[in-house]
PDB file of N, CA and C in Angstrom:
ATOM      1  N   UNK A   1      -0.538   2.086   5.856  1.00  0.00           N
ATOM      2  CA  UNK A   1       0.466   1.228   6.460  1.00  0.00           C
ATOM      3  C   UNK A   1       1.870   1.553   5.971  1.00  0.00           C
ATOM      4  N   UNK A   2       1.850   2.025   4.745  1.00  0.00           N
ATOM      5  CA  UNK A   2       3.382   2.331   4.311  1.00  0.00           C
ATOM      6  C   UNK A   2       4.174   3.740   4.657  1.00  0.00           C
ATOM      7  N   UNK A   3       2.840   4.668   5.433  1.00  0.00           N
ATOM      8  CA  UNK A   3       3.568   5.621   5.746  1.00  0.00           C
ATOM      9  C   UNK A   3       4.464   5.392   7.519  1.00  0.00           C
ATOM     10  N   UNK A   4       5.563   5.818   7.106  1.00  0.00           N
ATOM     11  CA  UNK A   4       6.272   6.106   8.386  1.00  0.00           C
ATOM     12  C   UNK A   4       5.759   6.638   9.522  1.00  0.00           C
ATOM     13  N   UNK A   5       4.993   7.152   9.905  1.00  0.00           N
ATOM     14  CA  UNK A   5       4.236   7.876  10.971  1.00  0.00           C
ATOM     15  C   UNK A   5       3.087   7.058  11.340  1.00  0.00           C
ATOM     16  N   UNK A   6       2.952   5.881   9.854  1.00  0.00           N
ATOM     17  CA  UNK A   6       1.578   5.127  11.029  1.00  0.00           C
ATOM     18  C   UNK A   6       1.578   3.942  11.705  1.00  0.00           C
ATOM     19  N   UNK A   7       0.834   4.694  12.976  1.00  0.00           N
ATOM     20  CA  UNK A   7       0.720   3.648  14.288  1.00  0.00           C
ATOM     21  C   UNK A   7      -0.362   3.023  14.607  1.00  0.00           C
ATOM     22  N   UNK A   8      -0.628   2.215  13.562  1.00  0.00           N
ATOM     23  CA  UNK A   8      -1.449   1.780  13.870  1.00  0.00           C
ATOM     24  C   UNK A   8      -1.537   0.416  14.484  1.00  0.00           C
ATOM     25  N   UNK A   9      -2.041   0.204  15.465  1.00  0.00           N
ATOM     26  CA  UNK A   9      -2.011  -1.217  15.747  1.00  0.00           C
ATOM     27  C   UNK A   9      -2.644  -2.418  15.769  1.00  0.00           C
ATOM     28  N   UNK A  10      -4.430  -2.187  15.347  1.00  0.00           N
ATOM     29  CA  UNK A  10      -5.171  -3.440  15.336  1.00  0.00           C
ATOM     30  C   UNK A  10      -5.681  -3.395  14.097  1.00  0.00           C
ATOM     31  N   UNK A  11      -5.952  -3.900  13.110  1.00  0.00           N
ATOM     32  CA  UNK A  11      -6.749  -3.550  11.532  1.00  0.00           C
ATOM     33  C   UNK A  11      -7.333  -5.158  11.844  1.00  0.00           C
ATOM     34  N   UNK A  12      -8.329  -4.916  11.623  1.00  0.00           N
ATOM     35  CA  UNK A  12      -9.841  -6.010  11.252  1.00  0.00           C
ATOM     36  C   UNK A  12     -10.103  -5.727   9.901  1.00  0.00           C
ATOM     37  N   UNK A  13      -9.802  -7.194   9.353  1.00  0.00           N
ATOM     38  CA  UNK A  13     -10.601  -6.948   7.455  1.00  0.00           C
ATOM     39  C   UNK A  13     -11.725  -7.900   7.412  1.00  0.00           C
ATOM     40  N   UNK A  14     -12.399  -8.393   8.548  1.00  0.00           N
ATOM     41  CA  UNK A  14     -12.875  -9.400   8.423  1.00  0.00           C
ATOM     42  C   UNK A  14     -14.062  -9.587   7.195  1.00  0.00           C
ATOM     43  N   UNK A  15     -14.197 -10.483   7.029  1.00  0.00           N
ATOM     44  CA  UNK A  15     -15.258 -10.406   5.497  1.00  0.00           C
ATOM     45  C   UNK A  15     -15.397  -9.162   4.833  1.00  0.00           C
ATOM     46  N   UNK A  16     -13.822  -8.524   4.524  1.00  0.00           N
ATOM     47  CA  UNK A  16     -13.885  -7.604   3.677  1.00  0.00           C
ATOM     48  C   UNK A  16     -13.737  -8.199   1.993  1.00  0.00           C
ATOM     49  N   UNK A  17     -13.676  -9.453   1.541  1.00  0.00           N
ATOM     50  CA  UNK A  17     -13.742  -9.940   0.633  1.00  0.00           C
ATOM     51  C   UNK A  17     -12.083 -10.096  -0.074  1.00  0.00           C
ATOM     52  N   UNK A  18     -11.105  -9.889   0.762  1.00  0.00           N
ATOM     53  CA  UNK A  18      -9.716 -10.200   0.195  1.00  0.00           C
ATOM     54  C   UNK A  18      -8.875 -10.582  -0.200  1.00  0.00           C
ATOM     55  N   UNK A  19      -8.667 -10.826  -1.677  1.00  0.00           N
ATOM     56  CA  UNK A  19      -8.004 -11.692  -2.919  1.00  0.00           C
ATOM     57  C   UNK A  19      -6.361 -11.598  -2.376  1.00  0.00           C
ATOM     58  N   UNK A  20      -6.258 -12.291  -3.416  1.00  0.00           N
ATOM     59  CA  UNK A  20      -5.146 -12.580  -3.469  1.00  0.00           C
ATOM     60  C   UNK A  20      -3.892 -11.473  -3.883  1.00  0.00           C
ATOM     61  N   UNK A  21      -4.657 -10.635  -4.748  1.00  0.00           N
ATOM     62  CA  UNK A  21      -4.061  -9.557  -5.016  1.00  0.00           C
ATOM     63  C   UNK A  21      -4.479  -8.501  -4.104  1.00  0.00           C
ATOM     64  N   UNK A  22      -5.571  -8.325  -3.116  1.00  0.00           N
ATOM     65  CA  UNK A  22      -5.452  -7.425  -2.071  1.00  0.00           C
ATOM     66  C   UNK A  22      -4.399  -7.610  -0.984  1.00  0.00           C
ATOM     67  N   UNK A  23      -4.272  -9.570  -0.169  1.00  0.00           N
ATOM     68  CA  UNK A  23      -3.427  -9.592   0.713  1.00  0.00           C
ATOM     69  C   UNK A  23      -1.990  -9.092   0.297  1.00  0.00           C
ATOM     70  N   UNK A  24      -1.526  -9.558  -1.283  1.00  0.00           N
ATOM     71  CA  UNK A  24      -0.267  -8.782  -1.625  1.00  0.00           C
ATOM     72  C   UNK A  24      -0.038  -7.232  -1.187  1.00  0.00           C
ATOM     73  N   UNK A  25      -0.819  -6.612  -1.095  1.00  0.00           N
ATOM     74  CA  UNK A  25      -1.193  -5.473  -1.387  1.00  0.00           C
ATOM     75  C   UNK A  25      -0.388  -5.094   0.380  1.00  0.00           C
ATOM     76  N   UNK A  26      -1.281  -5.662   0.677  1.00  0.00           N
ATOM     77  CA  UNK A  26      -1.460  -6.085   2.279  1.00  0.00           C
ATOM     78  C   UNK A  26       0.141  -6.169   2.943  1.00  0.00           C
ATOM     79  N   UNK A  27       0.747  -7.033   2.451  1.00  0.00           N
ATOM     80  CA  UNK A  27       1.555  -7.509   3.128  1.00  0.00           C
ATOM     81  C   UNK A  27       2.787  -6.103   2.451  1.00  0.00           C
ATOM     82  N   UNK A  28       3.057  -5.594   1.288  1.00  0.00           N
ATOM     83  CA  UNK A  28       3.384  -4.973   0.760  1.00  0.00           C
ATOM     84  C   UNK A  28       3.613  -3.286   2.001  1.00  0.00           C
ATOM     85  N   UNK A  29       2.246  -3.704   2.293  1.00  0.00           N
ATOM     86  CA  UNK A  29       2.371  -2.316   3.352  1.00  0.00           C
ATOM     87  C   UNK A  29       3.252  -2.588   4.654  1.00  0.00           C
ATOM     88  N   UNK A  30       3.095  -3.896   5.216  1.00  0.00           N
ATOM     89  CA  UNK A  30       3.464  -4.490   6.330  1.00  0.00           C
ATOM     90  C   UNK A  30       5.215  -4.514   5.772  1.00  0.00           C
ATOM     91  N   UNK A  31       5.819  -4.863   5.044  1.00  0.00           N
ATOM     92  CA  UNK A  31       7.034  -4.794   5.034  1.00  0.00           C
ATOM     93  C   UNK A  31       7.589  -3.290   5.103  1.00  0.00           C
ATOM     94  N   UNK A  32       6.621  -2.642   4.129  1.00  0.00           N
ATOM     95  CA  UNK A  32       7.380  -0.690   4.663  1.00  0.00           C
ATOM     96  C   UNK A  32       7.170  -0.180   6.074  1.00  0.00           C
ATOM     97  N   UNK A  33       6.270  -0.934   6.969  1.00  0.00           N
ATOM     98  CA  UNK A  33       6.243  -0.070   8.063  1.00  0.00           C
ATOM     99  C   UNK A  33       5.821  -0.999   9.385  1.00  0.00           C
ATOM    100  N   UNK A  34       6.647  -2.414   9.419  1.00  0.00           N
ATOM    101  CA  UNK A  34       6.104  -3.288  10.154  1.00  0.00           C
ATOM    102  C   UNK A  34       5.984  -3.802  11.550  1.00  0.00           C
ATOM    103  N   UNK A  35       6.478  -2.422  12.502  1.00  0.00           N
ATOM    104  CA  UNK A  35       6.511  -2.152  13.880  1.00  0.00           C
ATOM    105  C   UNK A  35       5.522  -2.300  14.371  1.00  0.00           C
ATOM    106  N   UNK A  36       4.482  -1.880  14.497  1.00  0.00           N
ATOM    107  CA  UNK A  36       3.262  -1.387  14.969  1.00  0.00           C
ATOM    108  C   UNK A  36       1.975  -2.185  15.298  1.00  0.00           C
ATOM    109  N   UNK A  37       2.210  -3.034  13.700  1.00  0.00           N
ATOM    110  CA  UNK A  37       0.960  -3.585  14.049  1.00  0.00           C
ATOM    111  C   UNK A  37       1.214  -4.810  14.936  1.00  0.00           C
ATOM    112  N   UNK A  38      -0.629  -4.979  15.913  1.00  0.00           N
ATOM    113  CA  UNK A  38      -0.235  -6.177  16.949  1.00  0.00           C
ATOM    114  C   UNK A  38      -1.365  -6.871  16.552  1.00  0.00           C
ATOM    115  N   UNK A  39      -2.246  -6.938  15.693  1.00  0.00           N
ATOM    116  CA  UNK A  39      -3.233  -7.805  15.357  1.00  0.00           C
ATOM    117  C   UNK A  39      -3.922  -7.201  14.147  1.00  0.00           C
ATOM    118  N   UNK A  40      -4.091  -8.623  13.840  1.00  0.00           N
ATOM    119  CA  UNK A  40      -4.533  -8.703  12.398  1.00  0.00           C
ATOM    120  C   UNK A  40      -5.535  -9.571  12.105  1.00  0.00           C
ATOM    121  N   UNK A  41      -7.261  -9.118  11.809  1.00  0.00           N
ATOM    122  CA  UNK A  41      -7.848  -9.596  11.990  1.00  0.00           C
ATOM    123  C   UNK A  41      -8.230 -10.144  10.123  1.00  0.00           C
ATOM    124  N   UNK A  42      -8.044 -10.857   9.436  1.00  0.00           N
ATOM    125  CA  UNK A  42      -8.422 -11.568   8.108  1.00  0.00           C
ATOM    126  C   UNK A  42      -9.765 -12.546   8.186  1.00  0.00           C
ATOM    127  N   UNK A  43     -10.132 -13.010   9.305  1.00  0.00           N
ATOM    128  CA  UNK A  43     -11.211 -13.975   9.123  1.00  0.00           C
ATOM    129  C   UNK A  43     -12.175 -14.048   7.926  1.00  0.00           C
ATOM    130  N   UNK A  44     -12.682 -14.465   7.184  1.00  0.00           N
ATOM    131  CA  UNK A  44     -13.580 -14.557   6.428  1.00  0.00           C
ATOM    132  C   UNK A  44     -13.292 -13.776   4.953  1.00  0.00           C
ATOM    133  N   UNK A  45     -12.011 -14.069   4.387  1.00  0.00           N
ATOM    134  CA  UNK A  45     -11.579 -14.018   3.344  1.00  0.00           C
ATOM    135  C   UNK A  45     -10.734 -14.793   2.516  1.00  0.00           C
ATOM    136  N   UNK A  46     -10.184 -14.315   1.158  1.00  0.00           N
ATOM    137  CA  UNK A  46      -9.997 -15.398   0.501  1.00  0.00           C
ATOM    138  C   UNK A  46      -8.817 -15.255   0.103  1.00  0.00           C
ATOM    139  N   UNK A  47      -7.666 -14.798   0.628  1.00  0.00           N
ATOM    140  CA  UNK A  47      -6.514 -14.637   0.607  1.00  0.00           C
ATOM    141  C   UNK A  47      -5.884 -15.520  -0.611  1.00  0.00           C
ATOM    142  N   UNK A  48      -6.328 -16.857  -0.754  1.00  0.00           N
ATOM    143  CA  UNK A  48      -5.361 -17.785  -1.889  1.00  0.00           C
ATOM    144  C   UNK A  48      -4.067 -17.904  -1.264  1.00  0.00           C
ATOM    145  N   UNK A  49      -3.044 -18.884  -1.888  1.00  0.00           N
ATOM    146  CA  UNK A  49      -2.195 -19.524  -1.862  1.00  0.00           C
ATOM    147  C   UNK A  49      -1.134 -18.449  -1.221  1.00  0.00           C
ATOM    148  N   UNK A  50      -0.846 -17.483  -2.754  1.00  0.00           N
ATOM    149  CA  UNK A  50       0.073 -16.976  -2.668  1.00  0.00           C
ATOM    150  C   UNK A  50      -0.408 -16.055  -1.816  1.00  0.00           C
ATOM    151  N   UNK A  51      -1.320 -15.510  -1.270  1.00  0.00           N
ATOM    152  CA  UNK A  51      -1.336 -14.244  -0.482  1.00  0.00           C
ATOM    153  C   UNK A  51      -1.065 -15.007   1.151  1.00  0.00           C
ATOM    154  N   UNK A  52      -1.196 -16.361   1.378  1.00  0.00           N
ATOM    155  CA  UNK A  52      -0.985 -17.060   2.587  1.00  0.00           C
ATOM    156  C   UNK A  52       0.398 -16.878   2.839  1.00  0.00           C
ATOM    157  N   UNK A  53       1.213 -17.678   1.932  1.00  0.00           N
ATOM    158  CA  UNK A  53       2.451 -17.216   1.708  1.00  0.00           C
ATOM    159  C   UNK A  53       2.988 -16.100   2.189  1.00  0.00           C
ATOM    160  N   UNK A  54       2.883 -15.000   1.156  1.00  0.00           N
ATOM    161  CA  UNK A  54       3.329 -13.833   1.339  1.00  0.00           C
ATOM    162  C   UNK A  54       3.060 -13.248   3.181  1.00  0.00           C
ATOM    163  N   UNK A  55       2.332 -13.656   3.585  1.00  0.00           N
ATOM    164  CA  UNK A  55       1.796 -13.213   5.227  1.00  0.00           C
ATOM    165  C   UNK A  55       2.959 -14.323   6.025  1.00  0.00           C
ATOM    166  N   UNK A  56       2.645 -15.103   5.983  1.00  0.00           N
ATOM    167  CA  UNK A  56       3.749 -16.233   6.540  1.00  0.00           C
ATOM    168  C   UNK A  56       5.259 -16.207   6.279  1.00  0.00           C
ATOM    169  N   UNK A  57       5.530 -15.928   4.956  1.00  0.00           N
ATOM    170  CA  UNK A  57       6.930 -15.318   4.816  1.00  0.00           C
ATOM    171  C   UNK A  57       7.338 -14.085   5.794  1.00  0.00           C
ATOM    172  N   UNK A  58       6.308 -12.700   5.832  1.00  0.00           N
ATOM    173  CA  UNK A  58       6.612 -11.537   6.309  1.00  0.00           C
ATOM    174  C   UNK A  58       6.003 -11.915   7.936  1.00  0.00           C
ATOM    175  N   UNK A  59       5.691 -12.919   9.094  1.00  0.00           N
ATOM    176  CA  UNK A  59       5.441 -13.168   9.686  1.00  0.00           C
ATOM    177  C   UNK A  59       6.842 -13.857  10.437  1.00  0.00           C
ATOM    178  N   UNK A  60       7.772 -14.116   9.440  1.00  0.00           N
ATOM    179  CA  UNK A  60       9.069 -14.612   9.831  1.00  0.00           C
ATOM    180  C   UNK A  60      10.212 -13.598   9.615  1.00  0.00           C
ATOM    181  N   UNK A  61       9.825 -12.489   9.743  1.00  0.00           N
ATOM    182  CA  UNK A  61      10.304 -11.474   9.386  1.00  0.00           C
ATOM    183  C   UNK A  61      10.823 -10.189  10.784  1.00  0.00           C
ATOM    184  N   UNK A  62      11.899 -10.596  11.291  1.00  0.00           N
ATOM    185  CA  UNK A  62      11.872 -10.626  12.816  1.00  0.00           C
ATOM    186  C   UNK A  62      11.461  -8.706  12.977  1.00  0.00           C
ATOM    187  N   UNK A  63      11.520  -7.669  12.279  1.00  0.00           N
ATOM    188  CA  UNK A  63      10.742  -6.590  13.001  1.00  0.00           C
ATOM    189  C   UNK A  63       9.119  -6.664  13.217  1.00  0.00           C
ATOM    190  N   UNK A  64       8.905  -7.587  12.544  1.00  0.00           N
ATOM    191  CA  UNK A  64       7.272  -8.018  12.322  1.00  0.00           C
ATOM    192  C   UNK A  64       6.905  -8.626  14.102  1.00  0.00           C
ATOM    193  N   UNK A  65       6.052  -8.239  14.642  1.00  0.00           N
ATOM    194  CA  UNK A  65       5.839  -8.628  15.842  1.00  0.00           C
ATOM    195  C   UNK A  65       4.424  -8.735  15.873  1.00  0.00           C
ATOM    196  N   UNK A  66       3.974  -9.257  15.068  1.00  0.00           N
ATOM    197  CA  UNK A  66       2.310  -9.781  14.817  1.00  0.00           C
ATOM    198  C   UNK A  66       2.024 -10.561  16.633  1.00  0.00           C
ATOM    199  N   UNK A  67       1.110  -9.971  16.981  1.00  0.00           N
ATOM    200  CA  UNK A  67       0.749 -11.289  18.412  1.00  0.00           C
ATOM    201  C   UNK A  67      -0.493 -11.951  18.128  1.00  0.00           C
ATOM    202  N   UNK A  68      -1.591 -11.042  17.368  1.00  0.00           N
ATOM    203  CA  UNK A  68      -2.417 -12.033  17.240  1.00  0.00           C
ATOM    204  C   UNK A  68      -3.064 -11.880  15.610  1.00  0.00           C
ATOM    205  N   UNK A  69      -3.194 -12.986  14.926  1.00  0.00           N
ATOM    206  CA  UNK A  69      -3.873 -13.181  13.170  1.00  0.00           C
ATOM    207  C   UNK A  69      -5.038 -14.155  13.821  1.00  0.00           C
ATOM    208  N   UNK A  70      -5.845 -13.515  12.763  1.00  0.00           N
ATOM    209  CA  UNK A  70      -7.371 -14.317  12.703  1.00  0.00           C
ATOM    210  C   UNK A  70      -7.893 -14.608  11.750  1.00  0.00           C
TER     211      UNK A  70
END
């Protein structure tokens, strides 16, 4: 996600088991390269407080054009 060249546009993590320190991780990529993606599938993980946050902050983040989170 942080490289410049990637286009990627749908990533599914669903019950990939994702802390709080993975969504950081997560969102970390989404601010270096945050064109692209159009859905974001999280269902069935455990993001915590601050990793909710951090997604919702960078969700208000007007190059961010998220259409659909799960």
């Amino acid at each position: 996600l942080k490289l410049p060249h990637c286009k990627l546009e749908t990533l599914r993590l669903s019950g990939c088991q994702i802390t709080e320190e993975g969504c950081s991780s997560l969102v970390s990529g989404l601010k270096s390269n945050p064109s692209h993606l159009r859905q974001l599938d999280l269902s069935y993980n455990h993001p915590g407080e601050s990793g909710v946050k951090g997604l919702c902050d960078q969700l208000e983040n007007p190059p961010f054009r998220l259409d659909t989170l799960w």
